[in-house]
Protein backbone atom coordinates (compact mmCIF):
# COMPACT_ATOMS: atom_id res chain seq x y z
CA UNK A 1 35.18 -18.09 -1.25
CA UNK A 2 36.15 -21.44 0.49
CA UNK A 3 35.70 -24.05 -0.94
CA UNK A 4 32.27 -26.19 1.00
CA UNK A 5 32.15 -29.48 1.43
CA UNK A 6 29.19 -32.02 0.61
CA UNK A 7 27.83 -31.65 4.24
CA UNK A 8 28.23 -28.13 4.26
CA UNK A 9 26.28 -27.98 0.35
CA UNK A 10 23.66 -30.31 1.66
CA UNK A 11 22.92 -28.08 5.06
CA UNK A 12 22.88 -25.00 2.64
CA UNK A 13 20.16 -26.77 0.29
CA UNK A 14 17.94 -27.87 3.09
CA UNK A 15 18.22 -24.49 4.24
CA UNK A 16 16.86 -23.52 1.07
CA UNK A 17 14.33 -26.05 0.77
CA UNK A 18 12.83 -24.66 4.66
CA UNK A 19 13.23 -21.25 3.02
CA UNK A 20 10.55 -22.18 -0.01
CA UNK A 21 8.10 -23.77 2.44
CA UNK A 22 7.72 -20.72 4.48
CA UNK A 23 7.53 -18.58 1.24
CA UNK A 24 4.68 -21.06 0.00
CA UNK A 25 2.60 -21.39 3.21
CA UNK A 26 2.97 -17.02 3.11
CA UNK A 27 1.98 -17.40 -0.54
CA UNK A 28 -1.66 -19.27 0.27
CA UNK A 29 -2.48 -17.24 3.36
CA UNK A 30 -1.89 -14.05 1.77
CA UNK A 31 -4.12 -15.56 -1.46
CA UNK A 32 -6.50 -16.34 1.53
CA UNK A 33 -6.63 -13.20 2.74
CA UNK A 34 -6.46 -11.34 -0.82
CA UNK A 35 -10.23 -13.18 -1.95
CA UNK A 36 -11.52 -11.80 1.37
CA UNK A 37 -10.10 -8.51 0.72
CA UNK A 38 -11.25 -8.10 -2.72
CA UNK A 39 -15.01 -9.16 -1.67
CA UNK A 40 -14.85 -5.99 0.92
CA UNK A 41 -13.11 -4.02 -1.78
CA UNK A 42 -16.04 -4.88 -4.48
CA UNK A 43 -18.49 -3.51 -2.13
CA UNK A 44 -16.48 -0.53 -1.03
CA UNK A 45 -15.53 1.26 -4.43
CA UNK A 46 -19.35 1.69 -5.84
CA UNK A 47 -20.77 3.26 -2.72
CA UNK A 48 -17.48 5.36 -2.72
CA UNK A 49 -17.49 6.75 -6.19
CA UNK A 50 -21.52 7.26 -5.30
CA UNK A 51 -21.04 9.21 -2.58
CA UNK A 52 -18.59 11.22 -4.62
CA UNK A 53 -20.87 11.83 -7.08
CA UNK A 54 -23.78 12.74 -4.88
CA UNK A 55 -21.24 15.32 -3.12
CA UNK A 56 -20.07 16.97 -6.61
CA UNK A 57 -23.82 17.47 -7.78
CA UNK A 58 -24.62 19.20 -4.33
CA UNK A 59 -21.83 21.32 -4.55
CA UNK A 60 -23.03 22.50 -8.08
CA UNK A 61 -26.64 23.19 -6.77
CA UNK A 62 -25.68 24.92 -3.20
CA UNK A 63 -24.35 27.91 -1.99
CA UNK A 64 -20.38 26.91 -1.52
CA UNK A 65 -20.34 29.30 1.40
CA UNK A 66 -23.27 27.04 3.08
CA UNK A 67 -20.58 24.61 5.08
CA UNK A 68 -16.26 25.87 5.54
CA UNK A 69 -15.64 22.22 4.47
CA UNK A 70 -17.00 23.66 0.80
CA UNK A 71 -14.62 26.52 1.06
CA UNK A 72 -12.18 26.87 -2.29
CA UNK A 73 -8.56 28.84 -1.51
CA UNK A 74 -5.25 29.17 -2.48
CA UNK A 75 -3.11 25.95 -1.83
CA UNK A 76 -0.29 27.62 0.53
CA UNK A 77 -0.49 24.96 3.19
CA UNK A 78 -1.36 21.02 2.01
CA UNK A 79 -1.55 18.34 4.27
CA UNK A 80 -0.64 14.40 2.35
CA UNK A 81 -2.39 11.39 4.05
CA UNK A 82 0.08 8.50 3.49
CA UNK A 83 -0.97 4.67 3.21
CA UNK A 84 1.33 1.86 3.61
CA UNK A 85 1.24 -1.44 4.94
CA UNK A 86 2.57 -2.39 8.70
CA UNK A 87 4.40 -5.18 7.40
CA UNK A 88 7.17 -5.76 4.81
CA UNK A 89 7.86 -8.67 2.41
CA UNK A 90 5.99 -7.29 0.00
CA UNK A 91 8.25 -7.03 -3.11
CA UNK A 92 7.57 -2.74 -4.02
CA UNK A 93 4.56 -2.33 -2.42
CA UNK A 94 5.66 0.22 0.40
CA UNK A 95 8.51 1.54 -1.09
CA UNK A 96 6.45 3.26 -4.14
CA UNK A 97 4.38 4.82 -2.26
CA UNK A 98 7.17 6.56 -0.32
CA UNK A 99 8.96 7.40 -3.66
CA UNK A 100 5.52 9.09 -4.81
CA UNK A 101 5.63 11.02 -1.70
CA UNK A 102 8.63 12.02 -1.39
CA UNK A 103 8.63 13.44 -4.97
CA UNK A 104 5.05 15.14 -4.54
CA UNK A 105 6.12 16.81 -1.21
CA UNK A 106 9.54 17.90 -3.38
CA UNK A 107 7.17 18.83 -6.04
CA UNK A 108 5.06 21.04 -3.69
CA UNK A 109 7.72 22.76 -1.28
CA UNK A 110 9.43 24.01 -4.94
CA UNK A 111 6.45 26.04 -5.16
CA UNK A 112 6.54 27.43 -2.35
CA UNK A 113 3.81 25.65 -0.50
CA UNK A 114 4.28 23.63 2.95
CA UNK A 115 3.41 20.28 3.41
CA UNK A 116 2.27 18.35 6.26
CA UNK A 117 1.99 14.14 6.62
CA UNK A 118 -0.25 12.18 8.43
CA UNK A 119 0.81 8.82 7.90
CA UNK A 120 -0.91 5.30 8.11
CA UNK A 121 1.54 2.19 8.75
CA UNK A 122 4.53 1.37 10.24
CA UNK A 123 6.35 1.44 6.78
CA UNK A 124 5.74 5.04 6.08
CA UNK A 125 6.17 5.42 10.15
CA UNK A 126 9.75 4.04 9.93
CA UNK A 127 10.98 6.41 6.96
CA UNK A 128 9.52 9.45 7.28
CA UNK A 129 9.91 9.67 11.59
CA UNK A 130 13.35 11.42 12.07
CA UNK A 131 13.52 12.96 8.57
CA UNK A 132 12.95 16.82 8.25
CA UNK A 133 9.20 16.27 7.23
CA UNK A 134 6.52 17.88 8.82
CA UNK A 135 4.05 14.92 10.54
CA UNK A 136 0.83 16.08 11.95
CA UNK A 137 -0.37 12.72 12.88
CA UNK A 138 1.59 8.77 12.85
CA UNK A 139 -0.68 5.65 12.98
CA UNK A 140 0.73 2.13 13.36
CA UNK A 141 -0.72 -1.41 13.77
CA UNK A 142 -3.78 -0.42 12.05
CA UNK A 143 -4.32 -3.65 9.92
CA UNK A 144 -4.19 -5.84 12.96
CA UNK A 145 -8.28 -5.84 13.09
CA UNK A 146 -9.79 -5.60 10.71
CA UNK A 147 -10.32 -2.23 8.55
CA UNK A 148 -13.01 -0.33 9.85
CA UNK A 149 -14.70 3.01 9.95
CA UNK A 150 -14.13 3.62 13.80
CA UNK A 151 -10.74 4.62 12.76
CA UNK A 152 -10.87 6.34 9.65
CA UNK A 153 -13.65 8.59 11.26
CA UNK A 154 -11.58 9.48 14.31
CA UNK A 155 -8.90 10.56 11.17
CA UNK A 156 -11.73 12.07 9.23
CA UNK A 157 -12.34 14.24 12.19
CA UNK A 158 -9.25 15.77 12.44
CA UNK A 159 -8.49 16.53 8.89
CA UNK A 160 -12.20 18.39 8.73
CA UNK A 161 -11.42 20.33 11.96
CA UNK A 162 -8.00 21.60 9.97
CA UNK A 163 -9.93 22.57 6.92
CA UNK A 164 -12.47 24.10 9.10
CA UNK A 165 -9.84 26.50 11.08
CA UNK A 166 -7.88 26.87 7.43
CA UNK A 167 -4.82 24.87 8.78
CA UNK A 168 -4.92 23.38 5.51
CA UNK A 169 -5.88 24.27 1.87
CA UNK A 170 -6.12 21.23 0.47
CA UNK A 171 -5.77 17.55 1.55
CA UNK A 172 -4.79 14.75 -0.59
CA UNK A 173 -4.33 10.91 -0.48
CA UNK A 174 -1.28 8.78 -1.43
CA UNK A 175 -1.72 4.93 -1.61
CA UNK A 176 -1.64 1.84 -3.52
CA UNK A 177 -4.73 0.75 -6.01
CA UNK A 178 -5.41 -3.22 -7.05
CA UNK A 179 -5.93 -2.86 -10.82
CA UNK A 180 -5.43 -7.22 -11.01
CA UNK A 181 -4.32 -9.50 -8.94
CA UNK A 182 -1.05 -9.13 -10.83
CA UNK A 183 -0.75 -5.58 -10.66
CA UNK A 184 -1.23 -2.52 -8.65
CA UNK A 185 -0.32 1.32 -8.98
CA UNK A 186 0.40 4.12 -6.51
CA UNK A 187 -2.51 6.64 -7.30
CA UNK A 188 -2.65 10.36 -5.42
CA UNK A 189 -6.41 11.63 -5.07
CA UNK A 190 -7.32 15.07 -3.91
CA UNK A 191 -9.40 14.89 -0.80
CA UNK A 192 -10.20 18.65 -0.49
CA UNK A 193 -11.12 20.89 -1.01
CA UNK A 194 -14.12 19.20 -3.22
CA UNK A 195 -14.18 21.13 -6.70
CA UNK A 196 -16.95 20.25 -9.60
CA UNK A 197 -17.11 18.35 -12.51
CA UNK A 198 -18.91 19.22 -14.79
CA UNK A 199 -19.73 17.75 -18.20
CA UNK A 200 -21.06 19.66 -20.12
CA UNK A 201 -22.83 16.61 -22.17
CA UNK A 202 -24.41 15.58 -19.07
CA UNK A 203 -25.38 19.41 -17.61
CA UNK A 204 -29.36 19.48 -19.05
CA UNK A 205 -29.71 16.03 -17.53
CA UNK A 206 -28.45 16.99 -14.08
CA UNK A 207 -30.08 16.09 -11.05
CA UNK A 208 -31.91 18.33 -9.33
CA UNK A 209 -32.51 17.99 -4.83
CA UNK A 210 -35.07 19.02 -2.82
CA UNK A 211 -33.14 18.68 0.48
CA UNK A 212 -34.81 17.87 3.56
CA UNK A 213 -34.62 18.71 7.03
CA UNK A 214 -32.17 21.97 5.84
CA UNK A 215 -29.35 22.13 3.67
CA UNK A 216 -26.91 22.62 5.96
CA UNK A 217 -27.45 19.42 7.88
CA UNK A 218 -27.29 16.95 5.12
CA UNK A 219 -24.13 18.67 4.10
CA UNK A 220 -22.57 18.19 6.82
CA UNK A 221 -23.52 14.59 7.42
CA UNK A 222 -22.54 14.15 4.10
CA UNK A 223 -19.32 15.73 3.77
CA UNK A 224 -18.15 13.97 6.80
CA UNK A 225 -19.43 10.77 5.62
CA UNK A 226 -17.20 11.84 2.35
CA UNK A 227 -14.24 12.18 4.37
CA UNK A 228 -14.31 8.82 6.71
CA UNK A 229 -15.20 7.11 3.41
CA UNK A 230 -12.44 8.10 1.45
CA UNK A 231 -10.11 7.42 4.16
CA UNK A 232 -11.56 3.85 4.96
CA UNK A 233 -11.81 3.02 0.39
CA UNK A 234 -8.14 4.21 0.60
CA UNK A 235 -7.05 1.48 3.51
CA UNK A 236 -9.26 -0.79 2.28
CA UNK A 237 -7.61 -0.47 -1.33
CA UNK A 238 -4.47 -0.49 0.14
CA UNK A 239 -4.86 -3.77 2.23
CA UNK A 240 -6.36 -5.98 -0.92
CA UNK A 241 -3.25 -4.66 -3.00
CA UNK A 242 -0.75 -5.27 -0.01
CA UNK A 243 -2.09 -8.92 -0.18
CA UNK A 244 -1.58 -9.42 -4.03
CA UNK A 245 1.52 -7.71 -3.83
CA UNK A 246 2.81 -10.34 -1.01
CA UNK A 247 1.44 -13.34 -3.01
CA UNK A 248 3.10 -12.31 -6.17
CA UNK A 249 6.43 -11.56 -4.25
CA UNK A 250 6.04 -15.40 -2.26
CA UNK A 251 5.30 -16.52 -5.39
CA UNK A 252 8.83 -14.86 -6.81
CA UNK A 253 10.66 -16.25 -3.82
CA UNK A 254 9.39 -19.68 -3.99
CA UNK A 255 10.38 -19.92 -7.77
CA UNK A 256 13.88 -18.22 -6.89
CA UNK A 257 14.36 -21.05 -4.28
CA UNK A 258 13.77 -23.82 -6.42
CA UNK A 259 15.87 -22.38 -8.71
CA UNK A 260 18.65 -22.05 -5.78
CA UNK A 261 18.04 -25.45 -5.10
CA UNK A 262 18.53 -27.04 -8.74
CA UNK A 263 22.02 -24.71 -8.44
CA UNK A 264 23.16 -26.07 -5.45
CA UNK A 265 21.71 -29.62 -6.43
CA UNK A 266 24.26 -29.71 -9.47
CA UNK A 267 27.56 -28.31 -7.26
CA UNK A 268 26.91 -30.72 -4.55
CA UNK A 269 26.59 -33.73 -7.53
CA UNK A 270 29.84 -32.58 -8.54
CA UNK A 271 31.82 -31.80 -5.19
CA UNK A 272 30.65 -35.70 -4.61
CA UNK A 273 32.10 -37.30 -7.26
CA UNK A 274 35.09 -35.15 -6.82
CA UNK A 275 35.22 -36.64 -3.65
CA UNK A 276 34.95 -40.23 -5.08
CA UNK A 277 37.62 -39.61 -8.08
CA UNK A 278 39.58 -38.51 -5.20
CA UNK A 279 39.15 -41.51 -3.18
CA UNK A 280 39.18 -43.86 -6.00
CA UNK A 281 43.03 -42.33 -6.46
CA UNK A 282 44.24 -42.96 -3.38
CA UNK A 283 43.34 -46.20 -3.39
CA UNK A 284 44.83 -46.99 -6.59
CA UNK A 285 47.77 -45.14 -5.16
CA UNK A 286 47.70 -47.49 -2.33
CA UNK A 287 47.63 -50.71 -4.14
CA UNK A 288 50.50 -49.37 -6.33
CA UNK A 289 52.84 -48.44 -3.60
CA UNK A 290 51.98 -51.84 -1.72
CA UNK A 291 53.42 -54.04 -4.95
């Protein structure tokens, strides 16, 4: 490598120094962001696991054959609904979930089933587009408002329609969870088709319905409520532990930058008095050859 001089050392550290002050302004809006995110998230992952546990007592108590959306078969054809983020800069956070799917759709082609991806953000757009995967659906930009259930039902509508008409045998979801704000894991849930759990502890003290107008209508209001639900906890998780991921990795970058500039601090100290010992020589050099 050439060897810089002082003005080029000093352009390189204020480069640096630029460099940290975006990575710290990106570090406070995405801690913004992540205290508004996990307020939505703490009222989004009660009614969830609620609703789930409302749908797994029905399906104990009612005939399975009462709504297609009920219906338990043999897994030959799963579809995968993948959650990323739109944007990078996020230290792991996208990449992990397209290692985990990658290796699940491995995973389930070796048994001979065939797998199908509908994919949410541009990030799981970007790798999986133009690779020999089979996507039903691709959605990108869908962080730019807000989260919301407008979307996820629209989504929710097509992946009951599939299990309806037995397109698929099972549908599962692939995205990032907060656990702190310092750490976050890639978690696949099964979707459908919905099968019991029952504990056996708990089976005296089961509750019993008396459902009203007709079982088949709150089923179906509540199965697709299931459905848009999971989808929206699943972007909604995703989001909040996009943010913390960003923070911590603007939080890495600012740290590496001061670090970068302390380096670069010490060379240019050095290349400078260089440059004065230098001088300092040719003057005595000068005085000596003038005698």
């Amino acid at each position: 490598m050439a060897k810089l001089s002082t003005r080029d050392i000093k352009r390189k550290i204020q480069g640096i120094k630029n460099t940290q002050r975006i990575t710290k302004a990106m570090k406070a809006v995405s801690a913004a962001k992540l205290r508004k995110a996990q307020i939505q998230l703490q009222a989004t992952r009660p009614y969830s696991e609620k609703l789930y546990e409302l749908i797994n007592d029905l399906a104990m108590h009612v005939d399975r054959e009462a709504h297609p959306l009920l219906d338990i078969r043999e897994e030959k054809n799963i579809d995968i609904v993948v959650v990323t983020a739109d944007r990078g800069l996020a230290g792991a956070f996208n990449s992990s979930v397209i290692k985990r799917t990658t290796q699940e759709v491995k995973t389930f082609e070796e048994q001979g089933k065939t797998v199908n991806l509908i994919l949410f953000g541009r990030k799981a757009v970007q790798f999986f587009k133009g690779k020999n995967f089979n996507i039903i659906k691709a959605y990108e930009d869908i962080y730019r408002d807000n989260v919301n259930l407008r979307f996820t039902s629209s989504v929710g509508a097509i992946i009951a329609q599939r299990y309806e008409n037995k397109e698929t045998d099972a549908v599962y979801l692939i995205n990032n969870e907060l656990i702190t704000t310092a750490k976050y894991e890639t978690k696949l849930r099964k979707l459908f088709p919905i099968e019991p759990e029952i504990d056996l502890e708990k089976i005296d003290k089961m509750v019993q319905y008396n459902i009203e107008p007709t079982k088949e209508q709150v089923l179906e209001n509540l199965l697709k409520q299931y459905i848009n639900f999971q989808l929206y906890r699943a972007m909604v998780e995703s989001s909040t532990a996009e943010h913390a991921a960003r923070m911590l990795a603007m939080d890495n970058a600012t740290r590496n930058a001061g670090e970068a500039i302390k380096k670069w601090t010490i060379i240019f100290n050095k290349a400078r008095q260089e440059a004065i010992t230098t001088e300092l020589i040719d003057i005595v050099n000068a005085a000596e050859a003038l005698k």
